[in-house]
Protein backbone atom coordinates (compact mmCIF):
# COMPACT_ATOMS: atom_id res chain seq x y z
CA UNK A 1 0.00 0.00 0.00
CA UNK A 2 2.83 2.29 -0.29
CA UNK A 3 1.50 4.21 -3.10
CA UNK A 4 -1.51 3.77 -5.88
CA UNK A 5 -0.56 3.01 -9.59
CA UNK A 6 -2.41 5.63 -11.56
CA UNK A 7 -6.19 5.03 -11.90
CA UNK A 8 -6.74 3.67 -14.96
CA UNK A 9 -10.16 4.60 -17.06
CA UNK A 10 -11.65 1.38 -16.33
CA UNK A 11 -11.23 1.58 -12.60
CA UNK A 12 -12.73 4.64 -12.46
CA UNK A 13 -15.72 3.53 -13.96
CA UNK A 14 -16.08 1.03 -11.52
CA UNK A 15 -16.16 3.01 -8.51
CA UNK A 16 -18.41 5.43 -9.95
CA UNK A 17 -20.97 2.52 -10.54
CA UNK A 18 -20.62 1.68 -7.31
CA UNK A 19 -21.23 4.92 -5.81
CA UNK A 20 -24.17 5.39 -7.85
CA UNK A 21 -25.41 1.83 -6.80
CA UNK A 22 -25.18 1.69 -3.61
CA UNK A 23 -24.56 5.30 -2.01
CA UNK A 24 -27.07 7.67 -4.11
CA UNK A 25 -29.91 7.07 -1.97
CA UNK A 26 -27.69 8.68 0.95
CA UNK A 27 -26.82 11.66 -0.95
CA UNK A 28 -27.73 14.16 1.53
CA UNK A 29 -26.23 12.29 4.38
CA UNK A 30 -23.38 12.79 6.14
CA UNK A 31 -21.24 9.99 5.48
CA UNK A 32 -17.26 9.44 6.47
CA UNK A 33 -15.42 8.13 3.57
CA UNK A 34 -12.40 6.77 3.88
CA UNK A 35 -9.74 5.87 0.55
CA UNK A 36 -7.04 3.54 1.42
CA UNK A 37 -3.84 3.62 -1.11
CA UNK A 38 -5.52 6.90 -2.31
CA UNK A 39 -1.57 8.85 -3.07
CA UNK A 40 -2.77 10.68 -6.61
CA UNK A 41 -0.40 9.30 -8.92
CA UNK A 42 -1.88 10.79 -11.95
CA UNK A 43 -5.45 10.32 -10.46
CA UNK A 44 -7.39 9.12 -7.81
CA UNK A 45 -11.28 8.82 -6.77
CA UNK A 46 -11.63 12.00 -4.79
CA UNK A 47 -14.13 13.84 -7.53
CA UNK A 48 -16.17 10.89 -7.24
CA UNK A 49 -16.89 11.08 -3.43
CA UNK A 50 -15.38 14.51 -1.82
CA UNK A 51 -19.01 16.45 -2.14
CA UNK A 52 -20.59 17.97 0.58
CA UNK A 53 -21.84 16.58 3.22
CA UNK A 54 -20.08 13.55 2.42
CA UNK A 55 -16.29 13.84 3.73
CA UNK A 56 -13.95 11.85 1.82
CA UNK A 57 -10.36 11.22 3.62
CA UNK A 58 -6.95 9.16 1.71
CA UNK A 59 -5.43 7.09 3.59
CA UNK A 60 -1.60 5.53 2.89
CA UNK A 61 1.59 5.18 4.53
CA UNK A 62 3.30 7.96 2.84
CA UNK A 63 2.77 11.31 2.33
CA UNK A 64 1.84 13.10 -0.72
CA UNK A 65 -0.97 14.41 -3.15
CA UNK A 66 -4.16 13.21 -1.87
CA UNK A 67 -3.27 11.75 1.29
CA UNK A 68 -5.11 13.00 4.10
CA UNK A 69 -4.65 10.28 7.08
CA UNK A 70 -0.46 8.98 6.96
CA UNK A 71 -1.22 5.14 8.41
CA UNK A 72 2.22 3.83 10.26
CA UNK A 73 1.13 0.39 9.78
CA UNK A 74 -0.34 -1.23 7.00
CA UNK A 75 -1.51 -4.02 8.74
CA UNK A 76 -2.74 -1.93 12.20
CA UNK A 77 -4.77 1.74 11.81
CA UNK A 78 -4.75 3.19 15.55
CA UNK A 79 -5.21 6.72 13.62
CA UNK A 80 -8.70 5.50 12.95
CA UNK A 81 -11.25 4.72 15.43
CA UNK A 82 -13.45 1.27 15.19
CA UNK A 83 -17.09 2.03 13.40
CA UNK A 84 -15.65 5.36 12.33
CA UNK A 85 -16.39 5.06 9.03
CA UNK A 86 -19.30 4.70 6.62
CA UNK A 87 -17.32 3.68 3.84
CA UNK A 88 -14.25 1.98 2.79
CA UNK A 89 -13.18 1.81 -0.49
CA UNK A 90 -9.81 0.79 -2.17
CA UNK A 91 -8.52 0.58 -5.85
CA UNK A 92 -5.40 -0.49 -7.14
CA UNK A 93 -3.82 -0.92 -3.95
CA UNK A 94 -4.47 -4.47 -2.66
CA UNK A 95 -1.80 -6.40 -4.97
CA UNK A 96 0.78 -4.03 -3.22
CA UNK A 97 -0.45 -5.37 0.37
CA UNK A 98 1.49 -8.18 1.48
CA UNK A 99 -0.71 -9.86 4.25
CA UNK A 100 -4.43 -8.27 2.83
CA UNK A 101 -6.21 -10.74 4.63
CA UNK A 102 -4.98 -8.51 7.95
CA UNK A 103 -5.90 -5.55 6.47
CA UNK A 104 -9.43 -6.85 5.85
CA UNK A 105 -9.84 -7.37 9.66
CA UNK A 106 -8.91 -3.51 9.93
CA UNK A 107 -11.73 -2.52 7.35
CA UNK A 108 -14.15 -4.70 9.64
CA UNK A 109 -13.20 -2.95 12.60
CA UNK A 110 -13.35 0.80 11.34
CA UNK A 111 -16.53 0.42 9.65
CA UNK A 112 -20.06 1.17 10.95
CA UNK A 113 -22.56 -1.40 11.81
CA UNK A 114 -23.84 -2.26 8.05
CA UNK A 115 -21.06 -0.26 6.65
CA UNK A 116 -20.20 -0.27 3.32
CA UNK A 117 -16.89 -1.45 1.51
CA UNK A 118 -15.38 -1.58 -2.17
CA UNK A 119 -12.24 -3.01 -3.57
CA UNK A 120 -10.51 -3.40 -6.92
CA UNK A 121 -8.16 -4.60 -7.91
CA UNK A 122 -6.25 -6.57 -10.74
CA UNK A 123 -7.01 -10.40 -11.92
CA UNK A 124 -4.43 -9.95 -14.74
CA UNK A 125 -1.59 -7.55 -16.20
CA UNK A 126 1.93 -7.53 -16.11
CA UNK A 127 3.81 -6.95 -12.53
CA UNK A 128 4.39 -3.75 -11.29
CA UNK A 129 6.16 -3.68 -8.63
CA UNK A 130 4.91 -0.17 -5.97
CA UNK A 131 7.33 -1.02 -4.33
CA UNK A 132 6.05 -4.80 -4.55
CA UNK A 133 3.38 -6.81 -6.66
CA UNK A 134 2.30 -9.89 -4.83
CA UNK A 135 -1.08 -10.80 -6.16
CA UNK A 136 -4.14 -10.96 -8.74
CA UNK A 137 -7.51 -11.20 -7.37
CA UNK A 138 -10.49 -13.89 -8.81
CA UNK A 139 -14.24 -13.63 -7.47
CA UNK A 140 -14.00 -16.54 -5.20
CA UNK A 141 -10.50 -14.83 -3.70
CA UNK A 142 -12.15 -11.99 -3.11
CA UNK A 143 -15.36 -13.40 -2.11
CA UNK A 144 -12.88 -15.61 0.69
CA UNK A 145 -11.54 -12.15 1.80
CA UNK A 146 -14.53 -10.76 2.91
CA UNK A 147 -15.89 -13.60 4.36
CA UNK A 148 -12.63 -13.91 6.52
CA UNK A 149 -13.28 -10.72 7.75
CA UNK A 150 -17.07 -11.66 8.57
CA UNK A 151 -18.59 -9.49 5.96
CA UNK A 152 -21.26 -10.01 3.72
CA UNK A 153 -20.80 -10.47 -0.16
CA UNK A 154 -22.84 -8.12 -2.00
CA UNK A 155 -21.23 -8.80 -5.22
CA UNK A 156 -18.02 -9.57 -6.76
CA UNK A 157 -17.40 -9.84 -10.53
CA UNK A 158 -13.83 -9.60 -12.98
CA UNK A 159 -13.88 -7.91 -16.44
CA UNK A 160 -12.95 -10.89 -18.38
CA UNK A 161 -12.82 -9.66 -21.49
CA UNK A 162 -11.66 -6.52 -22.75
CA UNK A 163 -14.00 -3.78 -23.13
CA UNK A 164 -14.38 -1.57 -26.59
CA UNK A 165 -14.91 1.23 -24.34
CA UNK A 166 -11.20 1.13 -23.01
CA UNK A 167 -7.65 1.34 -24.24
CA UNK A 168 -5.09 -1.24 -23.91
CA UNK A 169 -3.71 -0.06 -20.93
CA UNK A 170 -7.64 -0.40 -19.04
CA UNK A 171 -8.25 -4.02 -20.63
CA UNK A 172 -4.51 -5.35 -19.18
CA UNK A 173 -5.97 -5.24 -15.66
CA UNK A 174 -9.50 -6.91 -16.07
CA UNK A 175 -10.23 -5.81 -12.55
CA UNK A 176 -12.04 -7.63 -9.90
CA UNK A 177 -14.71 -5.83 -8.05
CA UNK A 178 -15.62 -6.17 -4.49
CA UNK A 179 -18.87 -4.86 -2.70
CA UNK A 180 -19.44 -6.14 0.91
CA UNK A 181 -20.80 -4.92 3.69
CA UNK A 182 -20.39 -5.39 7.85
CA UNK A 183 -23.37 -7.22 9.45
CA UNK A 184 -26.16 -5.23 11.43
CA UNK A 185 -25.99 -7.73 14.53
CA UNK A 186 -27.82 -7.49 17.93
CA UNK A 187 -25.37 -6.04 20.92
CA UNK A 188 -24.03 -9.58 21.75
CA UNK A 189 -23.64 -10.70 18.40
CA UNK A 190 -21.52 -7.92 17.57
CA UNK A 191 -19.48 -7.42 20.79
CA UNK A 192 -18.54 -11.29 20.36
CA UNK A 193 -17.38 -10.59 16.47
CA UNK A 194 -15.57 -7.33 17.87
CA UNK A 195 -13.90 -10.04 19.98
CA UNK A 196 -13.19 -12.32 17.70
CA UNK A 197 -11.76 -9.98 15.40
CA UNK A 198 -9.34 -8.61 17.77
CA UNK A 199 -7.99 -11.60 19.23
CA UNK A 200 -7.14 -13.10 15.41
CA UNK A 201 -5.72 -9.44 14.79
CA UNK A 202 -3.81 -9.13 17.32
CA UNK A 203 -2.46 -13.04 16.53
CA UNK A 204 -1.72 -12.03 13.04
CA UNK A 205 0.45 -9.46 13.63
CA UNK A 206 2.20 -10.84 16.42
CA UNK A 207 5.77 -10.45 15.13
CA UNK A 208 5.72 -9.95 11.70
CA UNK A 209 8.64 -9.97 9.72
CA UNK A 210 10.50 -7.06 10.18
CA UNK A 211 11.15 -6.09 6.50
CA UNK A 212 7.20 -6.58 5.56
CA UNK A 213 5.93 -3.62 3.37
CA UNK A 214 4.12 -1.47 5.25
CA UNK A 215 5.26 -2.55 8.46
CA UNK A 216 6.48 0.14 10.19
CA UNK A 217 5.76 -0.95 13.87
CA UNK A 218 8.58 -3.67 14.59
């Protein structure tokens, strides 16, 4: 997650669905978005979400253009308190994160009760390493992601083919989408997944390895 390849046409077309899809109904509410590997390297998502009264915040463990909230940790986000946030959403950044699976428990814990989360990311391409390139993403791994994290699927789906409406450089990626949302649970059922989450956090990054991207706390 140290810094977002540029946001390729595609991409953005993906989010925007999304936001009309699933977040124009709350229009007029005042919802805390957060953008994790948002650095603008030649583009990001802010003109899609950063409209009054919404409040859109990038996240990232550098700083630079677009970054709002500098994480120390990849893997543990003390900058951001647990149901914080609204939404979550993430593109281009998860085939730079080493251990995503971890970072999935930290999207669980920031966001609200039947908060709202989306991720791309590619299933194809060449590598390009920012400052590494570790993985592609399929529908059932991203589908095994959330449910890791004890979220609910609302839909996943990969551009398999290329699109007429893109360029080359769009159609390389064939990006996996992610929607998914955190359970509205009664007060038990949710303090026990609270729990549950933070023990296997805290197990998880028990001494990682030292020279892990993104792990700054050693």
């Amino acid at each position: 997650m140290e810094r977002q390849v540029p946001v390729h046409q595609s991409s953005y077309d993906k989010m925007e669905k999304f936001r009309d899809r699933y977040l124009k109904s709350k229009i007029s509410e005042p919802l805390t978005i957060l953008d994790l590997g948002s650095m603008n390297v030649n583009g990001s998502y802010r003109p899609l979400f950063d409209k009054p009264p919404w409040q859109y915040r990038g996240l990232d463990i550098a700083q630079g253009d677009n970054v709002d909230i500098v994480l120390n940790n990849s893997y543990s986000w003390p900058e951001i308190q647990s149901e914080s946030v609204d939404v979550l959403i993430s593109g281009q950044a998860f085939e730079h994160i080493e251990y995503f699976w971890i970072t999935m428990l930290e999207i669980a814990r920031i966001l609200k009760s039947d908060g709202i989360c989306c991720i791309i990311a590619p299933s194809g391409g060449p590598e390009h390493r920012y400052p590494v390139d570790c993985w592609r993403f399929y529908p059932d791994g991203f589908n095994a992601a959330a449910r890791f994290a004890r979220m609910k699927v609302l839909e996943v789906s990969t551009q398999w083919k290329p699109d007429e409406h893109y360029d080359n450089k769009s159609n390389t990626w064939r990006d996996t989408m992610l929607v998914c949302r955190k359970y509205k649970l009664s007060f038990l059922y949710a303090w026990r997944q609270r729990v549950w989450r933070s023990l296997l956090h805290q197990a998880l990054i028990y001494r990682l390895p030292a020279d892990s991207i993104g792990n700054r706390i050693k």
